[in-house]
N, C-alpha and C. Protein backbone atom coordinates (compact mmCIF):
# COMPACT_ATOMS: atom_id res chain seq x y z
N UNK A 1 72.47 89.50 94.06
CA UNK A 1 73.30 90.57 94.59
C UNK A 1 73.95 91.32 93.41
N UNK A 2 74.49 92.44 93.54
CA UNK A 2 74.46 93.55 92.26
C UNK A 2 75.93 93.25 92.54
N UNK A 3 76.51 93.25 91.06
CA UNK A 3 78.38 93.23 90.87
C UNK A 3 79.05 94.18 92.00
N UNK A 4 78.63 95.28 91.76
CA UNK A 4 79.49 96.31 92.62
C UNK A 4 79.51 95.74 94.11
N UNK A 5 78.25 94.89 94.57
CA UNK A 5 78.42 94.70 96.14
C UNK A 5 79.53 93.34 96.39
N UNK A 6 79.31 92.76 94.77
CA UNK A 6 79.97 91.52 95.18
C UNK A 6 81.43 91.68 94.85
N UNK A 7 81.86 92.58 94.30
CA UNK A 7 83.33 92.93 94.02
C UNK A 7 84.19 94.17 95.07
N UNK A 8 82.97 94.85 95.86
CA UNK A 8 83.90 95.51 96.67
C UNK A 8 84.13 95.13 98.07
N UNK A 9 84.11 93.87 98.81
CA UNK A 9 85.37 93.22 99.74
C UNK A 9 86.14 92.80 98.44
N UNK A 10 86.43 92.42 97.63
CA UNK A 10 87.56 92.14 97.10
C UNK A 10 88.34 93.43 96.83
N UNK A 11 87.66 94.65 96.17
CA UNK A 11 88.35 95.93 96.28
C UNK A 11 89.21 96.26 97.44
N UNK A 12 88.29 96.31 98.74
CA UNK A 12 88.88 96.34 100.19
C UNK A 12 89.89 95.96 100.42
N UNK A 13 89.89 94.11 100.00
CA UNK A 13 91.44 93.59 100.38
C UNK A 13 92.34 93.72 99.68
N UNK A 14 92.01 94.18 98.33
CA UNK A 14 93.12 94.49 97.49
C UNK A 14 93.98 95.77 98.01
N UNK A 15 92.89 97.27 98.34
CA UNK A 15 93.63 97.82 99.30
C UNK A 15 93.94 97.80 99.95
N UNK A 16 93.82 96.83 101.21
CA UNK A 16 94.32 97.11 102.58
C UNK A 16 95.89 96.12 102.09
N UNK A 17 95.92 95.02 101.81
CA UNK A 17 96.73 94.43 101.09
C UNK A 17 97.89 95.93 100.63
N UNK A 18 97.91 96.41 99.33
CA UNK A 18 98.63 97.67 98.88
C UNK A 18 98.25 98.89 100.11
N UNK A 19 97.71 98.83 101.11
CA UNK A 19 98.47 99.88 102.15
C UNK A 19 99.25 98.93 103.28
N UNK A 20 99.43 97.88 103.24
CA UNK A 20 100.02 96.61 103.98
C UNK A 20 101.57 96.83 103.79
N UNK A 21 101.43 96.62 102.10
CA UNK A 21 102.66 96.39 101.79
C UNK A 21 103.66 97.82 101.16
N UNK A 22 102.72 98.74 101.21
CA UNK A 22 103.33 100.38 101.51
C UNK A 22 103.69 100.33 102.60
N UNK A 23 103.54 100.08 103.85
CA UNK A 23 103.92 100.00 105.08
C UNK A 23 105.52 99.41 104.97
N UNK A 24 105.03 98.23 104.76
CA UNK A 24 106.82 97.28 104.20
C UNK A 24 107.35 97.78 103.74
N UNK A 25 106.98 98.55 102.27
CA UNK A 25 108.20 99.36 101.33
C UNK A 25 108.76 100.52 102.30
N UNK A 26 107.93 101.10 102.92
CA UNK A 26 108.56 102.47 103.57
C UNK A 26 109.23 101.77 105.01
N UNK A 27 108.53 100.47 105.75
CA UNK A 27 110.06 100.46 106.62
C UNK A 27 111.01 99.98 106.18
N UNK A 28 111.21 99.23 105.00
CA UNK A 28 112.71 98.79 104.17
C UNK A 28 112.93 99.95 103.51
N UNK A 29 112.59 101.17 103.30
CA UNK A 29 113.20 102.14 103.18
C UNK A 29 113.88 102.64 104.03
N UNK A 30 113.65 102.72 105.03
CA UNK A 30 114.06 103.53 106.43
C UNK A 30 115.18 102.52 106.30
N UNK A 31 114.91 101.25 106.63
CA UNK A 31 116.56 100.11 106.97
C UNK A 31 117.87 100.81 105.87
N UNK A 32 117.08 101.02 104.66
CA UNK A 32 118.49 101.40 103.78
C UNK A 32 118.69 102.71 104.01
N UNK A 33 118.07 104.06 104.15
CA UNK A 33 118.63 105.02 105.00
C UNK A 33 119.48 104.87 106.23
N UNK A 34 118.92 104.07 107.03
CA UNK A 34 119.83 103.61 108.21
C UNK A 34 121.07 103.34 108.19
N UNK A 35 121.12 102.58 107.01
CA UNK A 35 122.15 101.59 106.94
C UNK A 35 123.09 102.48 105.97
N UNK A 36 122.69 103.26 105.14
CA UNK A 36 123.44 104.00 104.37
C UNK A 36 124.38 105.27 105.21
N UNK A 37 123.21 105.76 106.30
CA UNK A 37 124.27 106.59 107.29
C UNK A 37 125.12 106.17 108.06
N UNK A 38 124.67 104.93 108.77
CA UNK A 38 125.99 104.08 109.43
C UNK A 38 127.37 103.71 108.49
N UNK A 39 126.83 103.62 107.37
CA UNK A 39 128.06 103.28 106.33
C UNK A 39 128.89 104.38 106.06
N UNK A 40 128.35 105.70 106.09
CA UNK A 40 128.88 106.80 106.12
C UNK A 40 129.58 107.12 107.06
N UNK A 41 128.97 106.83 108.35
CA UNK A 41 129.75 107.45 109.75
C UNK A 41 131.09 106.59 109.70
N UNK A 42 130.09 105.08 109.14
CA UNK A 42 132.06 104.26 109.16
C UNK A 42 132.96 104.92 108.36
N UNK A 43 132.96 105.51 107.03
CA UNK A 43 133.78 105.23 106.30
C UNK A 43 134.05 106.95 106.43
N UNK A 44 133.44 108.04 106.96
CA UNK A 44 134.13 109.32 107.95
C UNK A 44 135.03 108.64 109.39
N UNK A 45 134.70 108.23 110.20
CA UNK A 45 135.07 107.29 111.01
C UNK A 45 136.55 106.98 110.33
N UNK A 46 136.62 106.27 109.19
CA UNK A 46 137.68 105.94 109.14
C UNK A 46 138.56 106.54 108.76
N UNK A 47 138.16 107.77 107.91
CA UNK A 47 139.22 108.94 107.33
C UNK A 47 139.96 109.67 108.24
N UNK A 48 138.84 109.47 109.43
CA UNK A 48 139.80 110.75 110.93
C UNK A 48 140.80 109.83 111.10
N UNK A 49 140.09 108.66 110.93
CA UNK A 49 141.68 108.05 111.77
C UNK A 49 142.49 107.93 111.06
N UNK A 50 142.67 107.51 109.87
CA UNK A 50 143.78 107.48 109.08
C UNK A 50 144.14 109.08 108.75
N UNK A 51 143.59 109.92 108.66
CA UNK A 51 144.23 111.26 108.73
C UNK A 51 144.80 111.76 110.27
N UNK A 52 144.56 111.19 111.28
CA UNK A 52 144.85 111.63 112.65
C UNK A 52 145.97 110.85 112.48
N UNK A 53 146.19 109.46 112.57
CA UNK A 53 147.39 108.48 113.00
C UNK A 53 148.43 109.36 111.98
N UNK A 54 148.38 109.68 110.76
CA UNK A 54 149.14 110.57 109.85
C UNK A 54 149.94 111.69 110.47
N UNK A 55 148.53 112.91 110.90
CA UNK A 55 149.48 114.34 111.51
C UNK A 55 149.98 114.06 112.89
N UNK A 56 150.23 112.78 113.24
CA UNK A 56 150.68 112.32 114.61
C UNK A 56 152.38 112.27 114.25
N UNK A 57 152.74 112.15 112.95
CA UNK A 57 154.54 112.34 112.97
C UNK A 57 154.93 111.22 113.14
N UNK A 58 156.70 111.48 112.85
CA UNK A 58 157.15 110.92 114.07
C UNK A 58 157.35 109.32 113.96
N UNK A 59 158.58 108.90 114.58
CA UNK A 59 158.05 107.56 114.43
C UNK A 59 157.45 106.54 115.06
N UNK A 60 157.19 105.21 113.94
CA UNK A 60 155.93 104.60 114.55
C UNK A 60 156.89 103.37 114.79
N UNK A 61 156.86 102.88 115.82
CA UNK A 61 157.49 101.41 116.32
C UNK A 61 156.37 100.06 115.52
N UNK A 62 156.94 99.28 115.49
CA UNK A 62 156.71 97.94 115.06
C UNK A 62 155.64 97.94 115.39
N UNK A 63 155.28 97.68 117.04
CA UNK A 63 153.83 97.12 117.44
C UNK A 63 152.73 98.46 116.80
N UNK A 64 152.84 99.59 116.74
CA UNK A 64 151.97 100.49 116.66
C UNK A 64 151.39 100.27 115.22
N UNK A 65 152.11 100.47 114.18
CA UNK A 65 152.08 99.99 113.19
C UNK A 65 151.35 99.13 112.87
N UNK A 66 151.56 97.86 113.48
CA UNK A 66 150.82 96.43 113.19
C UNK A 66 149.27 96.45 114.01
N UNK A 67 149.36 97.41 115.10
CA UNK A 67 148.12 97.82 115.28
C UNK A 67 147.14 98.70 114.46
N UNK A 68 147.59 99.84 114.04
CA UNK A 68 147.41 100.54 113.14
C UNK A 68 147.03 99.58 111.61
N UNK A 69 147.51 98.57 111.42
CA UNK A 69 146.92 98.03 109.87
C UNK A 69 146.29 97.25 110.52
N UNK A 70 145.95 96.83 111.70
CA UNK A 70 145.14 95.61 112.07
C UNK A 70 144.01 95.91 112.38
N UNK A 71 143.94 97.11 112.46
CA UNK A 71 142.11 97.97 113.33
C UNK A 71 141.95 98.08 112.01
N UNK A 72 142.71 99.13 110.76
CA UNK A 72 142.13 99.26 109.98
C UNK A 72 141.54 98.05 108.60
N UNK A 73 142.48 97.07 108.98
CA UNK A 73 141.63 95.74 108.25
C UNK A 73 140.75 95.54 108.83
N UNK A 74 140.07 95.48 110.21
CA UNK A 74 139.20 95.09 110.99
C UNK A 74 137.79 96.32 110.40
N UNK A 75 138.38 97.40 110.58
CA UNK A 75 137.46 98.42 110.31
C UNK A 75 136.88 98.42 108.68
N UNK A 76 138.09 97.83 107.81
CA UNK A 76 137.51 97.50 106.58
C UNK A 76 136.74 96.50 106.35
N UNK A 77 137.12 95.47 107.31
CA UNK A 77 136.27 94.19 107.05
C UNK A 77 134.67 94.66 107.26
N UNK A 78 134.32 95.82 108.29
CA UNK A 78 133.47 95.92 109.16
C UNK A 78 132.81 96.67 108.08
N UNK A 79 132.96 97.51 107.27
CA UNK A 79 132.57 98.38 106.24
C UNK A 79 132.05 97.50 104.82
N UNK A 80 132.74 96.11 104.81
CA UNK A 80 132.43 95.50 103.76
C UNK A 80 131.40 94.75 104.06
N UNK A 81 131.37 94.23 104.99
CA UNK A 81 130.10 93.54 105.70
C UNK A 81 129.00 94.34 105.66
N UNK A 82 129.26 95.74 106.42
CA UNK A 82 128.18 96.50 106.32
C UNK A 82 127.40 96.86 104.61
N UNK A 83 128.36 97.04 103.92
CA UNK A 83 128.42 97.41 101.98
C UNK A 83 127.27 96.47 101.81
N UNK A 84 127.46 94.59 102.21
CA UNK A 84 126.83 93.44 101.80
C UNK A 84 125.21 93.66 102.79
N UNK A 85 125.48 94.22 103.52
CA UNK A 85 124.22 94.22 104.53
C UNK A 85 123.45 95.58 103.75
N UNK A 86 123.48 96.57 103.36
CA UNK A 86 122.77 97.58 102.26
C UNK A 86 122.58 96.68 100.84
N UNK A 87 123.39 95.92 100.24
CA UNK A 87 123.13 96.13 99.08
C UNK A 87 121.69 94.91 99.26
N UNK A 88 121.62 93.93 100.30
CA UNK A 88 120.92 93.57 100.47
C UNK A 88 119.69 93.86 100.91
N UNK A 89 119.57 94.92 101.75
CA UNK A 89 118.43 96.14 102.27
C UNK A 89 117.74 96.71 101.23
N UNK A 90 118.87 96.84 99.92
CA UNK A 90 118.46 97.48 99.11
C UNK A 90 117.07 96.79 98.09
N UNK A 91 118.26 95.44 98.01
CA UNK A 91 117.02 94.02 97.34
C UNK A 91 115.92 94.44 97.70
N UNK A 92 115.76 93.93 98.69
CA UNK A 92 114.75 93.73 99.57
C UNK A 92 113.77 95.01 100.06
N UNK A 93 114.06 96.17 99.56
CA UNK A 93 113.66 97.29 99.38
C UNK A 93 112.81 97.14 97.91
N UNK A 94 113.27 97.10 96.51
CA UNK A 94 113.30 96.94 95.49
C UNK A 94 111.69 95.88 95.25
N UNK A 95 112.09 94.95 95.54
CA UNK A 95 111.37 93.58 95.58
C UNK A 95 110.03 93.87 96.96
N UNK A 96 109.81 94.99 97.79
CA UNK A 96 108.70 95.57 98.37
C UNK A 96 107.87 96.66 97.61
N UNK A 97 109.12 97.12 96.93
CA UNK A 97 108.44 98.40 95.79
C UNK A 97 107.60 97.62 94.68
N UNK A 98 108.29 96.92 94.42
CA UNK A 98 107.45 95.96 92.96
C UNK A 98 106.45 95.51 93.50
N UNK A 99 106.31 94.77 94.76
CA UNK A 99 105.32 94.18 95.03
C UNK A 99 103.86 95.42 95.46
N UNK A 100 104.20 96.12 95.92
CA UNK A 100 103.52 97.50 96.13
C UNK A 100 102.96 98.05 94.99
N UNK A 101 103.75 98.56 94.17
CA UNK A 101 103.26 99.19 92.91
C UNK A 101 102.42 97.87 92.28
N UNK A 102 102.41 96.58 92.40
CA UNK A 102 101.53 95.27 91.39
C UNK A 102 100.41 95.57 92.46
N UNK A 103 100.24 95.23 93.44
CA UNK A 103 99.06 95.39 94.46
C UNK A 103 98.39 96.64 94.53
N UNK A 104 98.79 97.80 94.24
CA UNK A 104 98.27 99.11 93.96
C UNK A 104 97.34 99.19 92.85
N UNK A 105 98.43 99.13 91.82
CA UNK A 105 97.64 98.65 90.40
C UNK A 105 96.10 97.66 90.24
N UNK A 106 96.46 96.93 90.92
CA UNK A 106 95.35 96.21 91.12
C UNK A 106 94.00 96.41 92.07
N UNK A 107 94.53 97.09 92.73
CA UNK A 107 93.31 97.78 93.78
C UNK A 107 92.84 99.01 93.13
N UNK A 108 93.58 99.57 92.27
CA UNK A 108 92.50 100.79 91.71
C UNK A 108 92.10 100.27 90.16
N UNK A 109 92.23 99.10 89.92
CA UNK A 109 91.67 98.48 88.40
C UNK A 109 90.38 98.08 89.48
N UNK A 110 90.89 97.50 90.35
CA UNK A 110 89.04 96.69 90.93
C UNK A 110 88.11 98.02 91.37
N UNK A 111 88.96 99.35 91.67
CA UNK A 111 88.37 100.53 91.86
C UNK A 111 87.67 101.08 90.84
N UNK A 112 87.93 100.64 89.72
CA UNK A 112 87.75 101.67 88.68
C UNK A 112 86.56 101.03 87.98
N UNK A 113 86.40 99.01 88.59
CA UNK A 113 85.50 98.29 88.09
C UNK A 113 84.69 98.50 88.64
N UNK A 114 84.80 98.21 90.31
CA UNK A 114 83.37 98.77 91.04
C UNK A 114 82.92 100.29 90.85
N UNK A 115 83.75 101.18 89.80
CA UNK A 115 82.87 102.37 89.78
C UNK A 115 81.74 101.78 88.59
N UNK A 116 82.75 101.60 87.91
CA UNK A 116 81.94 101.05 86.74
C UNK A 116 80.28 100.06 86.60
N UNK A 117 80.89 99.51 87.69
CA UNK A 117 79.49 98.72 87.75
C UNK A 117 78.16 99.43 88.53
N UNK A 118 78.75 100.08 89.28
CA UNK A 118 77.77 100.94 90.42
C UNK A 118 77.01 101.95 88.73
N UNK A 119 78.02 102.71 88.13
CA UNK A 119 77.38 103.70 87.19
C UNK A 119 76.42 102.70 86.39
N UNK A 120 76.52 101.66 86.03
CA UNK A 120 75.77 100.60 85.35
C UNK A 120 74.81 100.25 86.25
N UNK A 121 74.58 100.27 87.11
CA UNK A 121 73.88 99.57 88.33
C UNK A 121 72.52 100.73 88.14
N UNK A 122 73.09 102.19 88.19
CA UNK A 122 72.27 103.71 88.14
C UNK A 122 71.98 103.88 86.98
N UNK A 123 72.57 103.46 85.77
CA UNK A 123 71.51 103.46 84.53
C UNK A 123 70.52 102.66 84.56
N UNK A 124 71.05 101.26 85.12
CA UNK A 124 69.64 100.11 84.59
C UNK A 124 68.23 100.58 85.76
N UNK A 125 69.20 101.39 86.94
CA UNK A 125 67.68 101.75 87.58
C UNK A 125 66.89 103.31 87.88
N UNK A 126 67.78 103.59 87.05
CA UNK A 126 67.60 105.00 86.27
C UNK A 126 66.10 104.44 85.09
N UNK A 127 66.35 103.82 84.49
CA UNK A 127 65.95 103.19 83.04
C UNK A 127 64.72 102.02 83.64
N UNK A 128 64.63 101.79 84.99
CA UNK A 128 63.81 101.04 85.45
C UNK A 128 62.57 101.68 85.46
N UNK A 129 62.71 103.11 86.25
CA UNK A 129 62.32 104.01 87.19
C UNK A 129 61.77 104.91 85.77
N UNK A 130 62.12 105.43 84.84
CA UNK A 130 61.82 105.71 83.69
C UNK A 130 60.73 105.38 82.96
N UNK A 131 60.72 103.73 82.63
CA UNK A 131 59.83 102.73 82.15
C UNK A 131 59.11 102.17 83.34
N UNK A 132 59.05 102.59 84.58
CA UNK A 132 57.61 102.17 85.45
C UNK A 132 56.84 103.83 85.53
N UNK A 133 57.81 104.74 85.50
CA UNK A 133 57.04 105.82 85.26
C UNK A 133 55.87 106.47 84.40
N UNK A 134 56.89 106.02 82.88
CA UNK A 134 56.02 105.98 81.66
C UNK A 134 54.78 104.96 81.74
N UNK A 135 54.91 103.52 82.49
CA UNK A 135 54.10 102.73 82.39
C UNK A 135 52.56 103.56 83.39
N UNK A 136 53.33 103.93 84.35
CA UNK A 136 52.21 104.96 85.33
C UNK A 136 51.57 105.18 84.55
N UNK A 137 52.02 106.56 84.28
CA UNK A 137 51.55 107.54 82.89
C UNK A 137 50.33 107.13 81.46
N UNK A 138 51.02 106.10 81.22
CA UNK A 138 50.32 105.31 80.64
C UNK A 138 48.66 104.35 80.55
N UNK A 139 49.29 103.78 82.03
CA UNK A 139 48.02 103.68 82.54
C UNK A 139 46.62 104.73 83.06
N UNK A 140 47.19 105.49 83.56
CA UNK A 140 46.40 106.92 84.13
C UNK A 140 45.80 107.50 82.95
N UNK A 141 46.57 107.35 81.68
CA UNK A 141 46.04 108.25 80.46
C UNK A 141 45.17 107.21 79.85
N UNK A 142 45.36 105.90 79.81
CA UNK A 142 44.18 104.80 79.62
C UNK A 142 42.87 104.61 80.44
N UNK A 143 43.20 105.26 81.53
CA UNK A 143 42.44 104.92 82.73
C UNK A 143 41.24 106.60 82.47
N UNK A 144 41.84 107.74 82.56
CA UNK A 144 41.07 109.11 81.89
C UNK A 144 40.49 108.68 80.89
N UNK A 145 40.87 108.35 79.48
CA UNK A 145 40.65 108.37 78.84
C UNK A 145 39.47 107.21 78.62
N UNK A 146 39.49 106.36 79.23
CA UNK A 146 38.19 105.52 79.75
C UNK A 146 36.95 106.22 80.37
N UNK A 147 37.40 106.86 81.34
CA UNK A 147 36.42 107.41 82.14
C UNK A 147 35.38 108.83 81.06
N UNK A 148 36.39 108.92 80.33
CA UNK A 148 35.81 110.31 79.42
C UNK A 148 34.95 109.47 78.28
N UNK A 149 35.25 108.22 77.93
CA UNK A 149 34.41 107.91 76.83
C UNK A 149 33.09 107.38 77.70
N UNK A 150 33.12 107.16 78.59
CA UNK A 150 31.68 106.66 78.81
C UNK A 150 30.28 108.08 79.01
């Protein structure tokens, strides 16, 4: 069997493999977009309110107050959690890209081998086809050239 036939299923899975894991990189992309606008809406989210409870005046009684720092610790807690949930999206984004770009790389090196061997494959039967030609030729001009000496 000729190199090029025996190296391209391995080409194949090397690509389908690197369009596999392009798939992965681009939906852990989407998670950290996601997650980056929710982090946004929280932390707009939280400016209205602390700018609203503000142009509200006036005074604030005990309980309101203690409500007022207690949503917004809650709402901070909720923002920091969320912070730890991106930077982790992000990893894990990162660590799909690497693995993508190594599996890519590698599917167009086995690409670039099975060209290689196929063009090698068309010289040696280029060069076959050449030297059974000439051999034709050869013979036919041995073969005339017989027939004329007698």
């Amino acid at each position: 069997m000729m190199k090029s036939k025996r190296f391209e299923p391995i080409r194949e899975i090397a690509a389908n493999s690197a369009k596999d894991l392009s798939r992965a990189m681009a939906e852990a992309g989407r998670k950290v977009t996601d997650l980056e606008r929710q982090l946004q809406q929280l932390q707009t989210y939280r400016d209205e309110y602390v700018r609203n409870s503000m142009q509200s005046g006036g005074a604030i009684d005990a309980v309101k107050l203690q409500n007022y720092r207690s949503f917004l610790e809650r709402l901070g807690e909720a923002m920091r959690q969320h912070e730890k949930s991106l930077a982790a999206a992000r990893a894990e984004f990162e660590k799909r890209r690497l693995l993508w770009s190594e599996k890519r790389i590698e599917a167009e090196s086995l690409g670039r081998a099975v060209d290689r061997f196929k063009k090698e494959e068309r010289r040696a039967a280029d060069a076959r086809e050449q030297r059974d030609g000439d051999e034709t030729a050869m013979r036919v001009a041995l073969m005339l050239r017989g027939d004329s000496s007698e």
